[in-house]
C-alpha atoms as a PDB file:
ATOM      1  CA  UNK A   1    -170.448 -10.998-126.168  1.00  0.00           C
ATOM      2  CA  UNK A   2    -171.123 -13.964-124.054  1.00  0.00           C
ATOM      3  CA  UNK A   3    -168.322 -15.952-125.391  1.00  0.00           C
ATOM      4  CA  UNK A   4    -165.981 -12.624-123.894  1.00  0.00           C
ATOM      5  CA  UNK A   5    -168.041 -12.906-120.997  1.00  0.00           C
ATOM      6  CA  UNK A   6    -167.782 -16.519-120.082  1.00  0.00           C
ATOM      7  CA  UNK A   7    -164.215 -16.355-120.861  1.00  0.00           C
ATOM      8  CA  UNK A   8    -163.542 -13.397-118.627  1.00  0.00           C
ATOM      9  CA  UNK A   9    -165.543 -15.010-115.435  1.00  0.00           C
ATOM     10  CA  UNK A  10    -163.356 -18.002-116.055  1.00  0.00           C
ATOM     11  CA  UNK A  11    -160.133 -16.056-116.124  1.00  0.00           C
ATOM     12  CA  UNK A  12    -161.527 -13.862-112.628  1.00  0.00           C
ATOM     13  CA  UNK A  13    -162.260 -17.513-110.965  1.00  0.00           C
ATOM     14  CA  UNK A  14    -158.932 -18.804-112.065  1.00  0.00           C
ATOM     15  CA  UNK A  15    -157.566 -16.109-110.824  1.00  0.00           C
ATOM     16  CA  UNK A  16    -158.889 -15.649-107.360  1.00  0.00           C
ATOM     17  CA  UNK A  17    -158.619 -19.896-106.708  1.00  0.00           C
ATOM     18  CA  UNK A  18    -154.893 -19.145-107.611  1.00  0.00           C
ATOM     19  CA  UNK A  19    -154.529 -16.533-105.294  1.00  0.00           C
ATOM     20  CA  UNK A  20    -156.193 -17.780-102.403  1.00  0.00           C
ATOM     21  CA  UNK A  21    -154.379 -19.875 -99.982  1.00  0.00           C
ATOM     22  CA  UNK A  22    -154.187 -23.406-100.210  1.00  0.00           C
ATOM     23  CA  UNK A  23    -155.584 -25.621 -97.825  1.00  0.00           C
ATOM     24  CA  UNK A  24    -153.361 -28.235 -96.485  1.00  0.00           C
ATOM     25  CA  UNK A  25    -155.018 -30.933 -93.481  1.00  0.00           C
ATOM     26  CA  UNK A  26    -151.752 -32.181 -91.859  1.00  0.00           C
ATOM     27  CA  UNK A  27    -153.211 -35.323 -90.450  1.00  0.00           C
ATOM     28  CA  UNK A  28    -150.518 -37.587 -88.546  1.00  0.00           C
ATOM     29  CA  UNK A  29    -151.871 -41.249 -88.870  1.00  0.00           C
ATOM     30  CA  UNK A  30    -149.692 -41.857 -85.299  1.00  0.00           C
ATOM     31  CA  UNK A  31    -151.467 -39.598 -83.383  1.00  0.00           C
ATOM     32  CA  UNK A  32    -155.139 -41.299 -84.285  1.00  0.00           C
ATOM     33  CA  UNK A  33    -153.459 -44.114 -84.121  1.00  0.00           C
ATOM     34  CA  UNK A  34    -152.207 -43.515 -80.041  1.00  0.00           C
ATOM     35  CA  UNK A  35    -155.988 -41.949 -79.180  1.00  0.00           C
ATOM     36  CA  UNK A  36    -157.697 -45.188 -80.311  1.00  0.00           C
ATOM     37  CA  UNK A  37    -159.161 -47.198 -77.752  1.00  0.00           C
ATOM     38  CA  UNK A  38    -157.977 -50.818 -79.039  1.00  0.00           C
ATOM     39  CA  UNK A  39    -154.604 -49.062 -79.429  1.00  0.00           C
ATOM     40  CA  UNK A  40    -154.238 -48.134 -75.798  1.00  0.00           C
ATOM     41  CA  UNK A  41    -155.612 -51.717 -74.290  1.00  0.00           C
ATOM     42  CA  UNK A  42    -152.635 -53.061 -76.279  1.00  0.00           C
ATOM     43  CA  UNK A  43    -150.227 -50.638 -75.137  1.00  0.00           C
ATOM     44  CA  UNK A  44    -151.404 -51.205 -71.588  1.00  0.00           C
ATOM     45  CA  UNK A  45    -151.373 -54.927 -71.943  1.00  0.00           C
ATOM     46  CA  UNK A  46    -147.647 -54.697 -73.381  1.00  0.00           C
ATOM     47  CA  UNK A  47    -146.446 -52.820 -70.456  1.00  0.00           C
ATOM     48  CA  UNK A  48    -148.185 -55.433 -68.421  1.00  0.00           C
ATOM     49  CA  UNK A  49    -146.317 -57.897 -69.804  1.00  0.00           C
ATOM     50  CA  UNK A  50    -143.022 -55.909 -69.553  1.00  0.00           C
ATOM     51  CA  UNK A  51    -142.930 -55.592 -66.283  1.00  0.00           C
ATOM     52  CA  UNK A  52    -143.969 -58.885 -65.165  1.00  0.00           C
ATOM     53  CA  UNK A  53    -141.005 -60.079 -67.975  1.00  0.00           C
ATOM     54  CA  UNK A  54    -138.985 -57.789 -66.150  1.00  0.00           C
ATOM     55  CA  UNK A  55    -139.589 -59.334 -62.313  1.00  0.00           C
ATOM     56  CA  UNK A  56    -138.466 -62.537 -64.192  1.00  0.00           C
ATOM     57  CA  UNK A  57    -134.490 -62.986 -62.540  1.00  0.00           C
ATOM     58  CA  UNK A  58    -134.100 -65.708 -64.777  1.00  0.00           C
ATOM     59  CA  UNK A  59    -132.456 -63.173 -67.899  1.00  0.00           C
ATOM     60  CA  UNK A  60    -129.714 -62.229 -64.919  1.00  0.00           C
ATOM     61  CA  UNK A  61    -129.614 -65.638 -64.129  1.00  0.00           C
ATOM     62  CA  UNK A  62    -128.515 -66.519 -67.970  1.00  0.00           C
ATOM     63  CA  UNK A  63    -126.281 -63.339 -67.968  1.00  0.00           C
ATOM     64  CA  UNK A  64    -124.314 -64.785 -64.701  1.00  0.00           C
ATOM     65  CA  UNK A  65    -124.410 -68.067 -66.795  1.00  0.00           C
ATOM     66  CA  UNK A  66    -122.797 -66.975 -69.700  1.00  0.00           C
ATOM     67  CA  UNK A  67    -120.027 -64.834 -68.258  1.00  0.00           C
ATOM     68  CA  UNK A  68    -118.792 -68.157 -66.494  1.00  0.00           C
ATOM     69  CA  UNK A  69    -119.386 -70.302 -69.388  1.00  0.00           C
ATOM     70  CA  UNK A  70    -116.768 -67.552 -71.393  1.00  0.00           C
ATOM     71  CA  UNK A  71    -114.794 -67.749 -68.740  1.00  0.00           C
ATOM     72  CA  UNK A  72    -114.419 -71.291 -69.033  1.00  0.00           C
ATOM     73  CA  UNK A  73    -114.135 -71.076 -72.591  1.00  0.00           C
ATOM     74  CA  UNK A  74    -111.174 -68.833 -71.908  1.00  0.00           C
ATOM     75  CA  UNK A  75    -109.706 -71.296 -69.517  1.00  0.00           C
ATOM     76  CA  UNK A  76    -110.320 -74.315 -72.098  1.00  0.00           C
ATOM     77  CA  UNK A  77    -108.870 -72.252 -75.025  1.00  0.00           C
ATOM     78  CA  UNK A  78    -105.334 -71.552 -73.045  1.00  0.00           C
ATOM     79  CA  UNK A  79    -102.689 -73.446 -74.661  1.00  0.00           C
ATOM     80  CA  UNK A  80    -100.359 -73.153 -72.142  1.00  0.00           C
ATOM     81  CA  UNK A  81    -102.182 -74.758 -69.336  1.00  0.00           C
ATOM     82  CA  UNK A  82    -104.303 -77.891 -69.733  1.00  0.00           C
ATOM     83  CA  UNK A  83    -107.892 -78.305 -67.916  1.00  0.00           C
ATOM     84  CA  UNK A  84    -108.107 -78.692 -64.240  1.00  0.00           C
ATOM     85  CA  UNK A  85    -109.864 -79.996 -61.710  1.00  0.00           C
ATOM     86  CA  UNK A  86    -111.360 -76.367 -61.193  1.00  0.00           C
ATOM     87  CA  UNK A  87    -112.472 -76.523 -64.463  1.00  0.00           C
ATOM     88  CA  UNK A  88    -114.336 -79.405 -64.333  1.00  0.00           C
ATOM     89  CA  UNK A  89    -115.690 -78.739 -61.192  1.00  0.00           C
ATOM     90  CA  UNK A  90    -116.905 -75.605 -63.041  1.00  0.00           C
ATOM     91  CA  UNK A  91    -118.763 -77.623 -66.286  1.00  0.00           C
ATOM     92  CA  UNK A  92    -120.574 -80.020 -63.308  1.00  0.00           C
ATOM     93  CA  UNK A  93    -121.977 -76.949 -61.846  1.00  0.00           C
ATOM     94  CA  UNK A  94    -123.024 -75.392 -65.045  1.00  0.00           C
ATOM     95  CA  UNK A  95    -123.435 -78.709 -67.230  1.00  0.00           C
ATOM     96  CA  UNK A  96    -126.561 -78.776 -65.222  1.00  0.00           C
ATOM     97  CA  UNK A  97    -128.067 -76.199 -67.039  1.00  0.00           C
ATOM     98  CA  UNK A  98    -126.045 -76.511 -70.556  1.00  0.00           C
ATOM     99  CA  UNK A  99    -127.846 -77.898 -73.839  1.00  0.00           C
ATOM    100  CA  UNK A 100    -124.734 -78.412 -75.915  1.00  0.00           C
ATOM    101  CA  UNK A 101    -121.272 -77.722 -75.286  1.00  0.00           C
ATOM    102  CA  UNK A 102    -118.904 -76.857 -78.140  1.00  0.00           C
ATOM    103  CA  UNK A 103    -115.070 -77.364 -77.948  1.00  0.00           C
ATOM    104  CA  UNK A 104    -113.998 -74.808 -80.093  1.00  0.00           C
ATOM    105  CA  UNK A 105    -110.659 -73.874 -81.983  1.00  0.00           C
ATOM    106  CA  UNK A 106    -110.769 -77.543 -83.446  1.00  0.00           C
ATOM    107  CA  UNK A 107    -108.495 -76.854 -86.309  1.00  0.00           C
ATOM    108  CA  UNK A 108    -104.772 -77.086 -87.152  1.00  0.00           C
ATOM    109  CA  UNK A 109    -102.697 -78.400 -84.277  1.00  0.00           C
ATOM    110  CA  UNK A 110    -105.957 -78.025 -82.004  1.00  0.00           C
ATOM    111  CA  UNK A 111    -107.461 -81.215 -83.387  1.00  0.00           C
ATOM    112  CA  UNK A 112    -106.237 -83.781 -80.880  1.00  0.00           C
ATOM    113  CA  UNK A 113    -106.360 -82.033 -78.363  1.00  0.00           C
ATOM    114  CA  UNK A 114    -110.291 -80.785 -79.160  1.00  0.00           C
ATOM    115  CA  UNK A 115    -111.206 -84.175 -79.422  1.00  0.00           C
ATOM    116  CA  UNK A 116    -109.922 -85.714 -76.031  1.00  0.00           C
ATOM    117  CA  UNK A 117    -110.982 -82.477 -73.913  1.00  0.00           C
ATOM    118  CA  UNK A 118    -114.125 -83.527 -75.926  1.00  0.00           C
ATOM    119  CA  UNK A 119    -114.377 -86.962 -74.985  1.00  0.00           C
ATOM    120  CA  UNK A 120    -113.617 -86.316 -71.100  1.00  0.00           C
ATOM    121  CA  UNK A 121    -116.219 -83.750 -71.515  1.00  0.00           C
ATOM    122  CA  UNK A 122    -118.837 -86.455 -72.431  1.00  0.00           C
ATOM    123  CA  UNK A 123    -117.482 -88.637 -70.027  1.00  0.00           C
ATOM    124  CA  UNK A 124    -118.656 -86.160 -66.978  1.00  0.00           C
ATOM    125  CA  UNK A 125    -121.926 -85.450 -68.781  1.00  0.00           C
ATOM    126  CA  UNK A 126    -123.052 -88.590 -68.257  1.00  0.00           C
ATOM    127  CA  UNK A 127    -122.628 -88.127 -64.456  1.00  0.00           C
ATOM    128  CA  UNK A 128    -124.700 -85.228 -64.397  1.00  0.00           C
ATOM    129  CA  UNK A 129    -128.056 -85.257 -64.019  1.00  0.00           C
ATOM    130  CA  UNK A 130    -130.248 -83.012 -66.564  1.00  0.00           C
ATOM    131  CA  UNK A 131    -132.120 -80.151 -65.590  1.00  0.00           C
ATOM    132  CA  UNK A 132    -135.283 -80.876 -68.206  1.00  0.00           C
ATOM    133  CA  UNK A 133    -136.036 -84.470 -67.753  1.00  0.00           C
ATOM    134  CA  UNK A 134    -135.325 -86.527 -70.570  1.00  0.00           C
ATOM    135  CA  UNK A 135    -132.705 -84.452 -71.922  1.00  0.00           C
ATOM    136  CA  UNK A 136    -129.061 -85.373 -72.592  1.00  0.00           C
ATOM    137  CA  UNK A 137    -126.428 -82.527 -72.753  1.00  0.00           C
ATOM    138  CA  UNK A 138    -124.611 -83.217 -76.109  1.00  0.00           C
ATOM    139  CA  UNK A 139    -120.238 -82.138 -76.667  1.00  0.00           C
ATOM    140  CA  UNK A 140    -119.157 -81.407 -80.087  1.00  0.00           C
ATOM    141  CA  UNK A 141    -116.208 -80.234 -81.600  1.00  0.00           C
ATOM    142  CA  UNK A 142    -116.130 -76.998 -83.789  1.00  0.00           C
ATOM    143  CA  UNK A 143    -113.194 -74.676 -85.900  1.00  0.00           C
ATOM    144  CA  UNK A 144    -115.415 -71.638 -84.956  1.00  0.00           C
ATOM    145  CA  UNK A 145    -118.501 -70.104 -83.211  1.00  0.00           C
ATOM    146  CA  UNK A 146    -121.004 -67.982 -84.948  1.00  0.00           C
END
């Protein structure tokens, strides 16, 4: 009779841990990650450094940059009219501040012409005076920009 009586206390266990309900822990590892205490130093250090990044004019400074520098590209990459004085006048003001200039389009019947608008480019470089000492703005020729 024990054997029958072990086997039916098993079964009535079995049963019962079946039929009660499970016990899930829904633990989300980002929210003890947020309520540490080394976690929110660095988040208030980051936003710290945001917003001192974010006084910084320079980025809009770069932005205003760029949009001239395309539209000089623009002006440079017209086949119709050749560079003018404007134009230069434009690459003195921003050759200050330029690390390499790149002729593009140098392919095809572009080649020539690349290479002289290249040259003169170098030419007026040398006039200019660098904004990091020590540095010399290079030209270069190139059949595309990545």
């Amino acid at each position: 009779m024990k054997p029958f009586a072990i086997i039916a206390l098993t079964l009535a266990v079995t049963v019962l841990t079946a039929a009660a309900a499970p016990r899930i822990a829904l633990i989300r590892v980002k929210d003890i990650y947020t309520a540490l205490p080394s976690t929110l130093a660095l988040q208030g250090e980051i936003k710290a450094e945001r917003n001192e990044i974010m006084k910084d004019q320079r980025p809009d400074e770069l932005r205003k940059i760029i949009t001239k520098l395309q539209e000089l590209q623009a002006r440079l990459s017209d086949k119709n009219s050749p560079p003018s004085e404007t134009v230069g006048r434009l690459l003195c003001e921003q050759g200050k501040r330029v690390a390499v200039l790149a002729v593009n389009k140098t392919d095809g019947d572009n080649v020539q012409r690349a290479k002289l608008a290249c040259t003169e480019y170098r030419r007026v470089l040398n006039f200019l005076q660098p904004a990091t000492p020590g540095w010399k703005t290079r030209c270069t020729t190139c059949s595309a920009l990545i």
